[in-house]
N, C-alpha and C. Protein backbone atom coordinates (compact mmCIF):
# COMPACT_ATOMS: atom_id res chain seq x y z
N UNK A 1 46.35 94.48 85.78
CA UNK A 1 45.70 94.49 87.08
C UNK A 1 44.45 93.63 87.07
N UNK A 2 43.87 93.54 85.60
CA UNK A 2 42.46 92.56 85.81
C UNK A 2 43.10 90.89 86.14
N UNK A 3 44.47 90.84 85.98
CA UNK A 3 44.36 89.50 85.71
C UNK A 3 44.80 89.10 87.52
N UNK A 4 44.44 90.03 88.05
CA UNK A 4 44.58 89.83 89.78
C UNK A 4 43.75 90.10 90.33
N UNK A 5 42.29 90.32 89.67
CA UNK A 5 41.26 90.79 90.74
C UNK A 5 40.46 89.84 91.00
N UNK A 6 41.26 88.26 91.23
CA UNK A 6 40.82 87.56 92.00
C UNK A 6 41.43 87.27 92.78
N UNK A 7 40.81 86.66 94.23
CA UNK A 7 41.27 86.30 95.31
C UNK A 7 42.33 84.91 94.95
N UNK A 8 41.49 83.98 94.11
CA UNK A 8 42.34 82.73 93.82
C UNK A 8 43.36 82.86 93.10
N UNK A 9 43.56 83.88 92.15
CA UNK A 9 45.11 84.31 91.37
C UNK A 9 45.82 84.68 92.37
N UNK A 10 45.50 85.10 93.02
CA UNK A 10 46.66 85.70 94.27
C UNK A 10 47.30 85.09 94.88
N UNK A 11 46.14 83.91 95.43
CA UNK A 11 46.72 82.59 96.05
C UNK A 11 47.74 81.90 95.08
N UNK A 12 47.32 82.03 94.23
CA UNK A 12 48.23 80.97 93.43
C UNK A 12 49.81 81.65 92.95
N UNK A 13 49.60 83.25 92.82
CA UNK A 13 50.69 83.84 92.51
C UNK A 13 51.58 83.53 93.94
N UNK A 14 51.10 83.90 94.97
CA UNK A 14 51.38 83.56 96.56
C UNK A 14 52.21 82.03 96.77
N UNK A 15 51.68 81.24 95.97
CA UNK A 15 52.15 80.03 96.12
C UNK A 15 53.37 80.29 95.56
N UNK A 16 53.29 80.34 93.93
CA UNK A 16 54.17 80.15 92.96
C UNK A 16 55.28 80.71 93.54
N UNK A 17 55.22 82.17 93.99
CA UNK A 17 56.60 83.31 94.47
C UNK A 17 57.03 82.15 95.98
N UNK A 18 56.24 82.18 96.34
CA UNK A 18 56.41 81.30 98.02
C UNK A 18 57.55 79.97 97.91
N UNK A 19 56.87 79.33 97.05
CA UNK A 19 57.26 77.56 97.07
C UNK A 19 58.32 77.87 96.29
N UNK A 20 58.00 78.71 95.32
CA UNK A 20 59.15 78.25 94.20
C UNK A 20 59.31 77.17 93.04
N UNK A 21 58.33 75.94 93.68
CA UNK A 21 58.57 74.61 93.29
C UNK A 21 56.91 75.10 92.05
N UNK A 22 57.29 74.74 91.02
CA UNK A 22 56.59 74.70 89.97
C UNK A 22 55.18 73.83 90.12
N UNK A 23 54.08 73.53 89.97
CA UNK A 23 52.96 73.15 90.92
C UNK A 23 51.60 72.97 89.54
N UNK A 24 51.05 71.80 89.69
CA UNK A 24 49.77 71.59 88.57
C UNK A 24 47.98 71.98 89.17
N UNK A 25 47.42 72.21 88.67
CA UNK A 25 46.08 73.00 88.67
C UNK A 25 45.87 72.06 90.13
N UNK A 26 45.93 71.01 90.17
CA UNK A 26 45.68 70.03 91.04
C UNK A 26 46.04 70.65 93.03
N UNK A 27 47.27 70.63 92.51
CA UNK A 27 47.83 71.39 93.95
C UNK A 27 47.62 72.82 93.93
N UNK A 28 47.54 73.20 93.04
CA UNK A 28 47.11 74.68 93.58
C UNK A 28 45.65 74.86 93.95
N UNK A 29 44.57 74.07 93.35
CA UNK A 29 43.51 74.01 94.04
C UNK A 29 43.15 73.82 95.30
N UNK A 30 44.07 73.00 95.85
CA UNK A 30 44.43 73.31 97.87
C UNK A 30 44.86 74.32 98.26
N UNK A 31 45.53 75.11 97.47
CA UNK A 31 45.78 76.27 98.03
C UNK A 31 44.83 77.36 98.40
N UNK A 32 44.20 77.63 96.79
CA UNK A 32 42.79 78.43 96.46
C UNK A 32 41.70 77.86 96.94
N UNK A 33 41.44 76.89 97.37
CA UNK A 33 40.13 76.06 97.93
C UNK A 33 39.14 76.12 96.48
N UNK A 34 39.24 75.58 95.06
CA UNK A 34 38.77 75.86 94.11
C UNK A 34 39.38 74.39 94.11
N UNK A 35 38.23 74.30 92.47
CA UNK A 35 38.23 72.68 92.07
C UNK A 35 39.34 72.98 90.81
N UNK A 36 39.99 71.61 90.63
CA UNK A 36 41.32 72.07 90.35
C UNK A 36 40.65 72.48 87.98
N UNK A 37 39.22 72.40 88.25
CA UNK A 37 39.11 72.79 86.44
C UNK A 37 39.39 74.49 86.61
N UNK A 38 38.29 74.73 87.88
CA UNK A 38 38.05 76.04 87.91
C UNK A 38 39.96 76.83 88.23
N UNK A 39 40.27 76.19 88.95
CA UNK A 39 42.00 76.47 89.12
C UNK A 39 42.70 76.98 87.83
N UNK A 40 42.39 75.35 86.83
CA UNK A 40 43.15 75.41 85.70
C UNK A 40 42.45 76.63 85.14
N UNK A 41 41.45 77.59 85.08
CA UNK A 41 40.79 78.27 84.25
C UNK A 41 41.89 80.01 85.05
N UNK A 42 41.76 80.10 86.27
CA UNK A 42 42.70 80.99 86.83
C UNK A 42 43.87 80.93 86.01
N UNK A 43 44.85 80.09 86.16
CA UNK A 43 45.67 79.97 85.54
C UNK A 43 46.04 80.12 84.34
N UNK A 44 45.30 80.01 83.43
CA UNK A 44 45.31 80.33 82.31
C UNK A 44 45.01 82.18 82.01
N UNK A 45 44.39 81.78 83.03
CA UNK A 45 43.72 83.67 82.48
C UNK A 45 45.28 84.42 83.34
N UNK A 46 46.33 84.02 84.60
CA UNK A 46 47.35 84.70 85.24
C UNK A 46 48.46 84.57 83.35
N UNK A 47 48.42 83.23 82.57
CA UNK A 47 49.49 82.99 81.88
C UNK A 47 49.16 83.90 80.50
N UNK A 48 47.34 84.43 80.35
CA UNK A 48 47.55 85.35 79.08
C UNK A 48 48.36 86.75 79.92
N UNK A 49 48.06 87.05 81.47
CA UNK A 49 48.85 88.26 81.86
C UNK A 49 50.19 88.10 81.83
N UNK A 50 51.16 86.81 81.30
CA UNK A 50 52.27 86.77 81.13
C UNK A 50 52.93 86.84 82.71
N UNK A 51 51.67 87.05 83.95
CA UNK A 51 52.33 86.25 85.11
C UNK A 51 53.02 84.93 85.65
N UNK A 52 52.72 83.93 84.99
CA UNK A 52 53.11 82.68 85.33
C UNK A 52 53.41 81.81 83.73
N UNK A 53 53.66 80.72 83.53
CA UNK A 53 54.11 80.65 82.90
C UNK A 53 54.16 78.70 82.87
N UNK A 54 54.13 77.84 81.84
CA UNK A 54 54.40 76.59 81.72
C UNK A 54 55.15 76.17 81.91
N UNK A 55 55.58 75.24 83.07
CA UNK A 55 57.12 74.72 83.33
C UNK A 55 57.48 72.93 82.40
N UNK A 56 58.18 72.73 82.09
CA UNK A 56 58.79 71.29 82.09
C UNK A 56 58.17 70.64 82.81
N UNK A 57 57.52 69.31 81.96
CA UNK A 57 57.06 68.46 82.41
C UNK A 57 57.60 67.73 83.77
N UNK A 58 56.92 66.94 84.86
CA UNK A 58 57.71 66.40 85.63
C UNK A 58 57.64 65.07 85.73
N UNK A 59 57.02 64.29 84.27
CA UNK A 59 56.83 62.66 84.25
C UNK A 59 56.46 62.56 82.40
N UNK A 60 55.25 61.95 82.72
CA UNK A 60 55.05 61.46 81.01
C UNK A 60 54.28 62.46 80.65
N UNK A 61 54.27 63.71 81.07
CA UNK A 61 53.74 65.03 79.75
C UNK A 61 52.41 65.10 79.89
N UNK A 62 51.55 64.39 81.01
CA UNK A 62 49.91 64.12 80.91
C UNK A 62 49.66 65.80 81.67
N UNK A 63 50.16 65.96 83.04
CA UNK A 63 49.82 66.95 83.40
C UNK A 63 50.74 68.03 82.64
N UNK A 64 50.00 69.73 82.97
CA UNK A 64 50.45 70.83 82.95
C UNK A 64 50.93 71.18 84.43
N UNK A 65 52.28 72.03 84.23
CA UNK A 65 52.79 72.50 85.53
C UNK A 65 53.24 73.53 84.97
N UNK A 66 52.68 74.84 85.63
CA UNK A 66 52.92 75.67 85.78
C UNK A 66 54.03 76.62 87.05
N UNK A 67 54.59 77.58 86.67
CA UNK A 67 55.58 78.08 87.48
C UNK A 67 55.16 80.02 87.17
N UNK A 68 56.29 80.42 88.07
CA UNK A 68 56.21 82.17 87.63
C UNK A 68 57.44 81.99 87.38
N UNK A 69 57.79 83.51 86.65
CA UNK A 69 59.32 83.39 86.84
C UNK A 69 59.80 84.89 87.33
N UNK A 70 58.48 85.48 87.66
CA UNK A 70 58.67 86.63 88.35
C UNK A 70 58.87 86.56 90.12
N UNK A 71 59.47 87.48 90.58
CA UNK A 71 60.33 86.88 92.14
C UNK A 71 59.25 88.20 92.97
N UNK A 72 58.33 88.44 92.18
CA UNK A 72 57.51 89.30 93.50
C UNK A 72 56.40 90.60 92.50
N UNK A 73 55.91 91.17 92.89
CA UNK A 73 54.83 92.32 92.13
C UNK A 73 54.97 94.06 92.43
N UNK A 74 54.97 94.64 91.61
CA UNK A 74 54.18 95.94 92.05
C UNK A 74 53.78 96.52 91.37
N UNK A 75 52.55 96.55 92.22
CA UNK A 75 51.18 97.18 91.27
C UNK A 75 50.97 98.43 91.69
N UNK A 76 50.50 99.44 90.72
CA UNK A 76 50.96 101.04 90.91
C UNK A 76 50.07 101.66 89.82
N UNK A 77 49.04 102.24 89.60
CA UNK A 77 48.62 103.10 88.44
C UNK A 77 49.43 104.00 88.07
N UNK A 78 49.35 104.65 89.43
CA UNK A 78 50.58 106.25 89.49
C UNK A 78 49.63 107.30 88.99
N UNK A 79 50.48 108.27 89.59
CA UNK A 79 49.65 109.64 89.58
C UNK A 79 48.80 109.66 87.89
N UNK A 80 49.78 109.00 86.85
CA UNK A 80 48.84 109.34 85.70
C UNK A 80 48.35 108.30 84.70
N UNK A 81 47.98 107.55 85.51
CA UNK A 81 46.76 106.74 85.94
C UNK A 81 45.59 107.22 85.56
N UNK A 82 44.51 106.65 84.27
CA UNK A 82 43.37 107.06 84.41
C UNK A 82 42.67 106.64 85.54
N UNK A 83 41.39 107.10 85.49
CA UNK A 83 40.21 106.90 87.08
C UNK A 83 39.76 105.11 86.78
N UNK A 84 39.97 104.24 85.13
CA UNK A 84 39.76 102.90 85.53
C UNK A 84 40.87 102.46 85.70
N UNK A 85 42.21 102.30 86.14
CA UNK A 85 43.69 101.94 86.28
C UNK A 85 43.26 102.22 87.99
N UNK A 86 43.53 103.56 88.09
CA UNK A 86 43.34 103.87 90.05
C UNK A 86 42.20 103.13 90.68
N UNK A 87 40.96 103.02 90.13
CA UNK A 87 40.25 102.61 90.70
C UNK A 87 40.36 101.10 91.16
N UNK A 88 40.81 100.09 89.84
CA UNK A 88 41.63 99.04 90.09
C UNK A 88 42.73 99.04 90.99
N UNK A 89 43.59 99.70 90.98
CA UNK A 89 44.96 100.10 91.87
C UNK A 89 43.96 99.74 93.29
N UNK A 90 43.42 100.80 93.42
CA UNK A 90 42.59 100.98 95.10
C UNK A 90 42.48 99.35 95.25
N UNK A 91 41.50 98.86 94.82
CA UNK A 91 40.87 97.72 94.73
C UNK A 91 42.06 96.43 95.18
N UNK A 92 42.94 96.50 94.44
CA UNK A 92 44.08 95.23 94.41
C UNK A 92 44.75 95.93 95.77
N UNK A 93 45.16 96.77 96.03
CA UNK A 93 45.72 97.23 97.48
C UNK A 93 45.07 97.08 98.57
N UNK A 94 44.03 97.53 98.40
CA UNK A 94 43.02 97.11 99.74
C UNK A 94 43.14 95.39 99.75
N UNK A 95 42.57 94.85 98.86
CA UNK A 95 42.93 93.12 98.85
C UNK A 95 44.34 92.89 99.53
N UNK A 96 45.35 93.44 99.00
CA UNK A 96 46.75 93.54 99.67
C UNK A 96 46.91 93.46 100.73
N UNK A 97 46.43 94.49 101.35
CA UNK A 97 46.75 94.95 102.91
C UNK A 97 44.96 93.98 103.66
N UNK A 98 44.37 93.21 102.82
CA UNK A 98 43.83 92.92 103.84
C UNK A 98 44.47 91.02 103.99
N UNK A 99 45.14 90.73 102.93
CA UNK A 99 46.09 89.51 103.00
C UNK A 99 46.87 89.51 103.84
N UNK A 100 47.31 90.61 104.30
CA UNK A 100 48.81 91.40 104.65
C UNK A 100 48.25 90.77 106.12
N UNK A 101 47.13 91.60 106.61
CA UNK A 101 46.66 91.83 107.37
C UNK A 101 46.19 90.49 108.71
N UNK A 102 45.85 89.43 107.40
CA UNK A 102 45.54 88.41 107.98
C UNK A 102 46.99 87.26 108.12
N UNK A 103 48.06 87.39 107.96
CA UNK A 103 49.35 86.90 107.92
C UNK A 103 49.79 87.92 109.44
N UNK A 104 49.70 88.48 109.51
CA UNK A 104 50.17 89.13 110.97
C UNK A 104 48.82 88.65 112.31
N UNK A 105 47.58 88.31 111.35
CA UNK A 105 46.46 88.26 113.07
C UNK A 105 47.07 86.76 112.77
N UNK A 106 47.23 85.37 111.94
CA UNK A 106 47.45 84.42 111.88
C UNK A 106 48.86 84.42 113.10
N UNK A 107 50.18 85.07 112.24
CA UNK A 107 51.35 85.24 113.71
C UNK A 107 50.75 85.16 114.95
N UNK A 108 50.09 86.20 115.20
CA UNK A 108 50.15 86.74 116.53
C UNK A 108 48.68 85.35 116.93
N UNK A 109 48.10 84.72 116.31
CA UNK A 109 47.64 83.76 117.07
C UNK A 109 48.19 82.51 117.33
N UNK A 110 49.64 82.00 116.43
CA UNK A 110 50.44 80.74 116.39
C UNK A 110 51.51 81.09 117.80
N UNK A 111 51.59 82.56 118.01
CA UNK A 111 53.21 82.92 117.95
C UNK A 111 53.36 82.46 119.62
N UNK A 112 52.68 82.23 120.50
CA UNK A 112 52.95 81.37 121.73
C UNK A 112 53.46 79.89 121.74
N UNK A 113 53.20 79.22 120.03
CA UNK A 113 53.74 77.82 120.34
C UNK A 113 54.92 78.15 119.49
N UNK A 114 55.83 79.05 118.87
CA UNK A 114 56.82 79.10 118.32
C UNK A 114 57.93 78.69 119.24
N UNK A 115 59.04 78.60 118.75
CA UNK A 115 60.41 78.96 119.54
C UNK A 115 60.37 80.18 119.87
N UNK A 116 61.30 79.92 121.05
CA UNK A 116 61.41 81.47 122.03
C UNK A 116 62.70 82.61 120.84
N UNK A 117 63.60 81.59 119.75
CA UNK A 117 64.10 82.88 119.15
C UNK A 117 63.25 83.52 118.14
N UNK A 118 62.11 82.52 117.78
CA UNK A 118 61.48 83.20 116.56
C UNK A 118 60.19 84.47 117.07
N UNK A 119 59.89 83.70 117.98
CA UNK A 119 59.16 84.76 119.17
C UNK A 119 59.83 86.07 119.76
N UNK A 120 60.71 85.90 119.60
CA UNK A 120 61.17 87.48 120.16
C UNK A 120 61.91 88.25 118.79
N UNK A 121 62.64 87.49 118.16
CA UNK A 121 63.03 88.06 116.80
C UNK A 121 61.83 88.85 115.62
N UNK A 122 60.56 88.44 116.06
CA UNK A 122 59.57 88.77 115.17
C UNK A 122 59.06 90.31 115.69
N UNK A 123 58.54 91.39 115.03
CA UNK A 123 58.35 92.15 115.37
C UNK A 123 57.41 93.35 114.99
N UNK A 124 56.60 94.26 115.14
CA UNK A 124 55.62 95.14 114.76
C UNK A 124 56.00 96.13 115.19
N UNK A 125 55.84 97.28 114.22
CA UNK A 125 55.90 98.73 115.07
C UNK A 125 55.03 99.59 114.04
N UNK A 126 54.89 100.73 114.76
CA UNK A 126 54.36 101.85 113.96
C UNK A 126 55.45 102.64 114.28
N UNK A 127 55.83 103.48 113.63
CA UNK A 127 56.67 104.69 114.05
C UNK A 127 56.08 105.70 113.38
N UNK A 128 56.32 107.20 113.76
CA UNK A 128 55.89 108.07 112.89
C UNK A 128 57.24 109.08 112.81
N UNK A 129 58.02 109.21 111.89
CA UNK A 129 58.92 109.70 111.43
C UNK A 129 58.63 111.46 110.94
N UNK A 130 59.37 112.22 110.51
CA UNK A 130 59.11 114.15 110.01
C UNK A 130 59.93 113.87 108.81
N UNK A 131 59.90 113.82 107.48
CA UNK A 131 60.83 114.10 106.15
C UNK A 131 59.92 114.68 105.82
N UNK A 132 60.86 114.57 104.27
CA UNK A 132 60.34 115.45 103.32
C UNK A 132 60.57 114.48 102.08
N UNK A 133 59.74 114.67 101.51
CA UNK A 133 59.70 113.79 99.90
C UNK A 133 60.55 113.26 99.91
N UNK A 134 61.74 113.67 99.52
CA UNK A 134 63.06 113.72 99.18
C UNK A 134 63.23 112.15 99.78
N UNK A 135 63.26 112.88 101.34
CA UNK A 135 64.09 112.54 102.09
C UNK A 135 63.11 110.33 102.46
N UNK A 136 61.63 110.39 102.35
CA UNK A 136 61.43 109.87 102.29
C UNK A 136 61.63 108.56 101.14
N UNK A 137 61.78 109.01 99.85
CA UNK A 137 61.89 108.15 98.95
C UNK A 137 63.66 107.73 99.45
N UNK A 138 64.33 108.52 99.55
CA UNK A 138 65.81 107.81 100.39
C UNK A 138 65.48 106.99 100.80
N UNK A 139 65.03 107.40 102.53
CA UNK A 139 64.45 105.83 103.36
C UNK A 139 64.21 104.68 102.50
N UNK A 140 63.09 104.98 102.07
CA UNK A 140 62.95 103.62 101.11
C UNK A 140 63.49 102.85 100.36
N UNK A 141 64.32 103.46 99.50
CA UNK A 141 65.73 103.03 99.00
C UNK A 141 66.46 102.42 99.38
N UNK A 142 66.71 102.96 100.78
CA UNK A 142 67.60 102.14 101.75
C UNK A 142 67.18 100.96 102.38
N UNK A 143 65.69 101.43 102.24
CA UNK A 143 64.97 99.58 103.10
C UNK A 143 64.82 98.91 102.24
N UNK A 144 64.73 99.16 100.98
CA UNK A 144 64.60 98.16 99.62
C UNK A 144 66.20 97.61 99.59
N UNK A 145 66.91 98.47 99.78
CA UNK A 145 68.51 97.60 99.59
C UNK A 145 68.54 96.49 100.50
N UNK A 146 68.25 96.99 101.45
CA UNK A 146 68.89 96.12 103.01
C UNK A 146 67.36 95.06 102.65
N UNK A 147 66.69 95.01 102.40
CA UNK A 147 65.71 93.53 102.03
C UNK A 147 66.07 92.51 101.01
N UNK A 148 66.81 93.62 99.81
CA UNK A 148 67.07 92.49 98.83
C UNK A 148 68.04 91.81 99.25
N UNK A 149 69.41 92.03 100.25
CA UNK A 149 69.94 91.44 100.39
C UNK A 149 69.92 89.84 100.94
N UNK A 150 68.67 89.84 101.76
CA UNK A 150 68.13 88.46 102.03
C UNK A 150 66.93 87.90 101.30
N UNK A 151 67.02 88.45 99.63
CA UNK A 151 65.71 88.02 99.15
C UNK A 151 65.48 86.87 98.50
N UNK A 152 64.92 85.66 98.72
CA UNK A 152 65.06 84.31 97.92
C UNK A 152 66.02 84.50 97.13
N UNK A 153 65.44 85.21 96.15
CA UNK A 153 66.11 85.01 94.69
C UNK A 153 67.87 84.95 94.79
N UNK A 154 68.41 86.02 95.87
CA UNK A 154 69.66 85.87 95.96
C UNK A 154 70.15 84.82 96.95
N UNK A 155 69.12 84.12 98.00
CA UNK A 155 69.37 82.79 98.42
C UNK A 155 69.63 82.00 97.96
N UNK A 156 70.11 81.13 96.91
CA UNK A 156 69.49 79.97 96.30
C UNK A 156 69.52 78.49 97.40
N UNK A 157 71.19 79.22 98.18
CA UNK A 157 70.68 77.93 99.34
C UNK A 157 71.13 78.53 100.59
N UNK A 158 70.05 78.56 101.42
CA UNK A 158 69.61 80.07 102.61
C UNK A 158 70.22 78.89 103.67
N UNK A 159 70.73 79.83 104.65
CA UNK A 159 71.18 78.93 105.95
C UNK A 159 70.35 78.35 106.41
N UNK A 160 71.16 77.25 107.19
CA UNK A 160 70.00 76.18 108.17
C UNK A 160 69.37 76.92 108.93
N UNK A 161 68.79 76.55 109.42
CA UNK A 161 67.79 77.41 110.42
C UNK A 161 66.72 78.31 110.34
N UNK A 162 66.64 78.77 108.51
CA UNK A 162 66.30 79.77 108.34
C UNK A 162 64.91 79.81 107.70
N UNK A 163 63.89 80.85 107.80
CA UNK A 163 62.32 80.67 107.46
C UNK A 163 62.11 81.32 106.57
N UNK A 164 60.91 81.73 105.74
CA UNK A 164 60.02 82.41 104.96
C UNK A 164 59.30 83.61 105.96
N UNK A 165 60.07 84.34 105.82
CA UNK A 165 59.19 85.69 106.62
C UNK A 165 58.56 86.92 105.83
N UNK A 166 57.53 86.79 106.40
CA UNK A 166 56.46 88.11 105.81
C UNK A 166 57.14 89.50 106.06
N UNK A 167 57.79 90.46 105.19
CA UNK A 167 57.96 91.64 106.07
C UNK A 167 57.07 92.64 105.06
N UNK A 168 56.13 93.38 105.64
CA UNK A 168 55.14 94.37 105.48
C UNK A 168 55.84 95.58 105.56
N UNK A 169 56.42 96.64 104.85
CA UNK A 169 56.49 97.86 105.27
C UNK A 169 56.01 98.82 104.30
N UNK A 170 55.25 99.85 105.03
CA UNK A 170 54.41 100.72 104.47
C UNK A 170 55.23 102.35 104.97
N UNK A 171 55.27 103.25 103.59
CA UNK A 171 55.63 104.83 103.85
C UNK A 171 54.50 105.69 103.18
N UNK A 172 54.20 106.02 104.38
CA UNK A 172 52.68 106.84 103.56
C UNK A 172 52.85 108.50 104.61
N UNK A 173 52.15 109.57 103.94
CA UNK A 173 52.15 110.88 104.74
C UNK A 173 50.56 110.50 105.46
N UNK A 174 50.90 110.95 106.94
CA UNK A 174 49.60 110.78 108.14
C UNK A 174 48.74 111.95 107.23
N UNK A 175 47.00 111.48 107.27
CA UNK A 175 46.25 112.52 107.17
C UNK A 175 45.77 113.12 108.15
């Protein structure tokens, strides 16, 4: 978890899972808005967490390019979790949901010049549902199936037409 409690690892993990395309300190420094030494120094500290990883050169061997080869994260102390694991946990989640957060106010300020199918196909809700433990970790199960089925990794070549969509879903008990 330390090797994510920066904003610019995130970006760059963000990239790496995103693009796909393997990427040098150079370009990821546009991403992170960081100079691409301070970049290369992120990076190194994501590759001792065994997050990302050195890819194959893509010319005469001068630059480093780095890749992930992980297809997404979850970060979790869990109930037995000491108080410095949770406290980190808190910390990287709140960062989470406030990334999260700014990818949905970004939508909803583009989403008038979109196409009219991507504009109506896109969508927000709250619902508030009644289970029980049980019955909740089911749900989830079931929304984790029905996501992987369209998840990159099992794309390798996704229909025409088709985008990179954010989907956010959260199961938590109301306090």
């Amino acid at each position: 978890m330390r090797a994510l409690a920066h904003p610019a690892r995130i970006a760059i993990l963000d990239r790496l899972f995103e693009g796909g395309a393997p990427a040098t300190a150079t370009e990821l420094a546009e991403v992170c808005g960081l100079s691409p030494s301070a970049t290369s120094y992120h990076l190194r500290e994501l590759a001792k967490a065994q997050l990302i990883e050195e890819a194959p050169s893509r010319g005469d061997g001068r630059e480093r390019v780095w890749r992930s080869h992980l297809k997404g994260l979850n970060i979790e102390a869990g109930p037995e979790g000491g108080a410095a694991e949770k406290a980190a946990d808190r910390e990287l989640s709140v960062m989470f949901l406030e990334i999260e957060d700014a990818r949905a106010r970004a939508w909803l300020a583009r989403r008038d010049d979109e196409p009219y199918e991507w504009y109506t196909a896109a969508t927000s809700a709250d619902l508030q549902i009644q289970v029980t433990a049980d019955e909740l970790r089911e749900l989830n199960d079931q929304v984790f199936a029905l996501f992987e089925r369209y998840a990159r990794s099992r794309r390798p070549d996704p229909p025409e037409g088709s985008r990179q969509v954010n989907v956010t879903y959260r199961s938590f008990p109301r306090i």
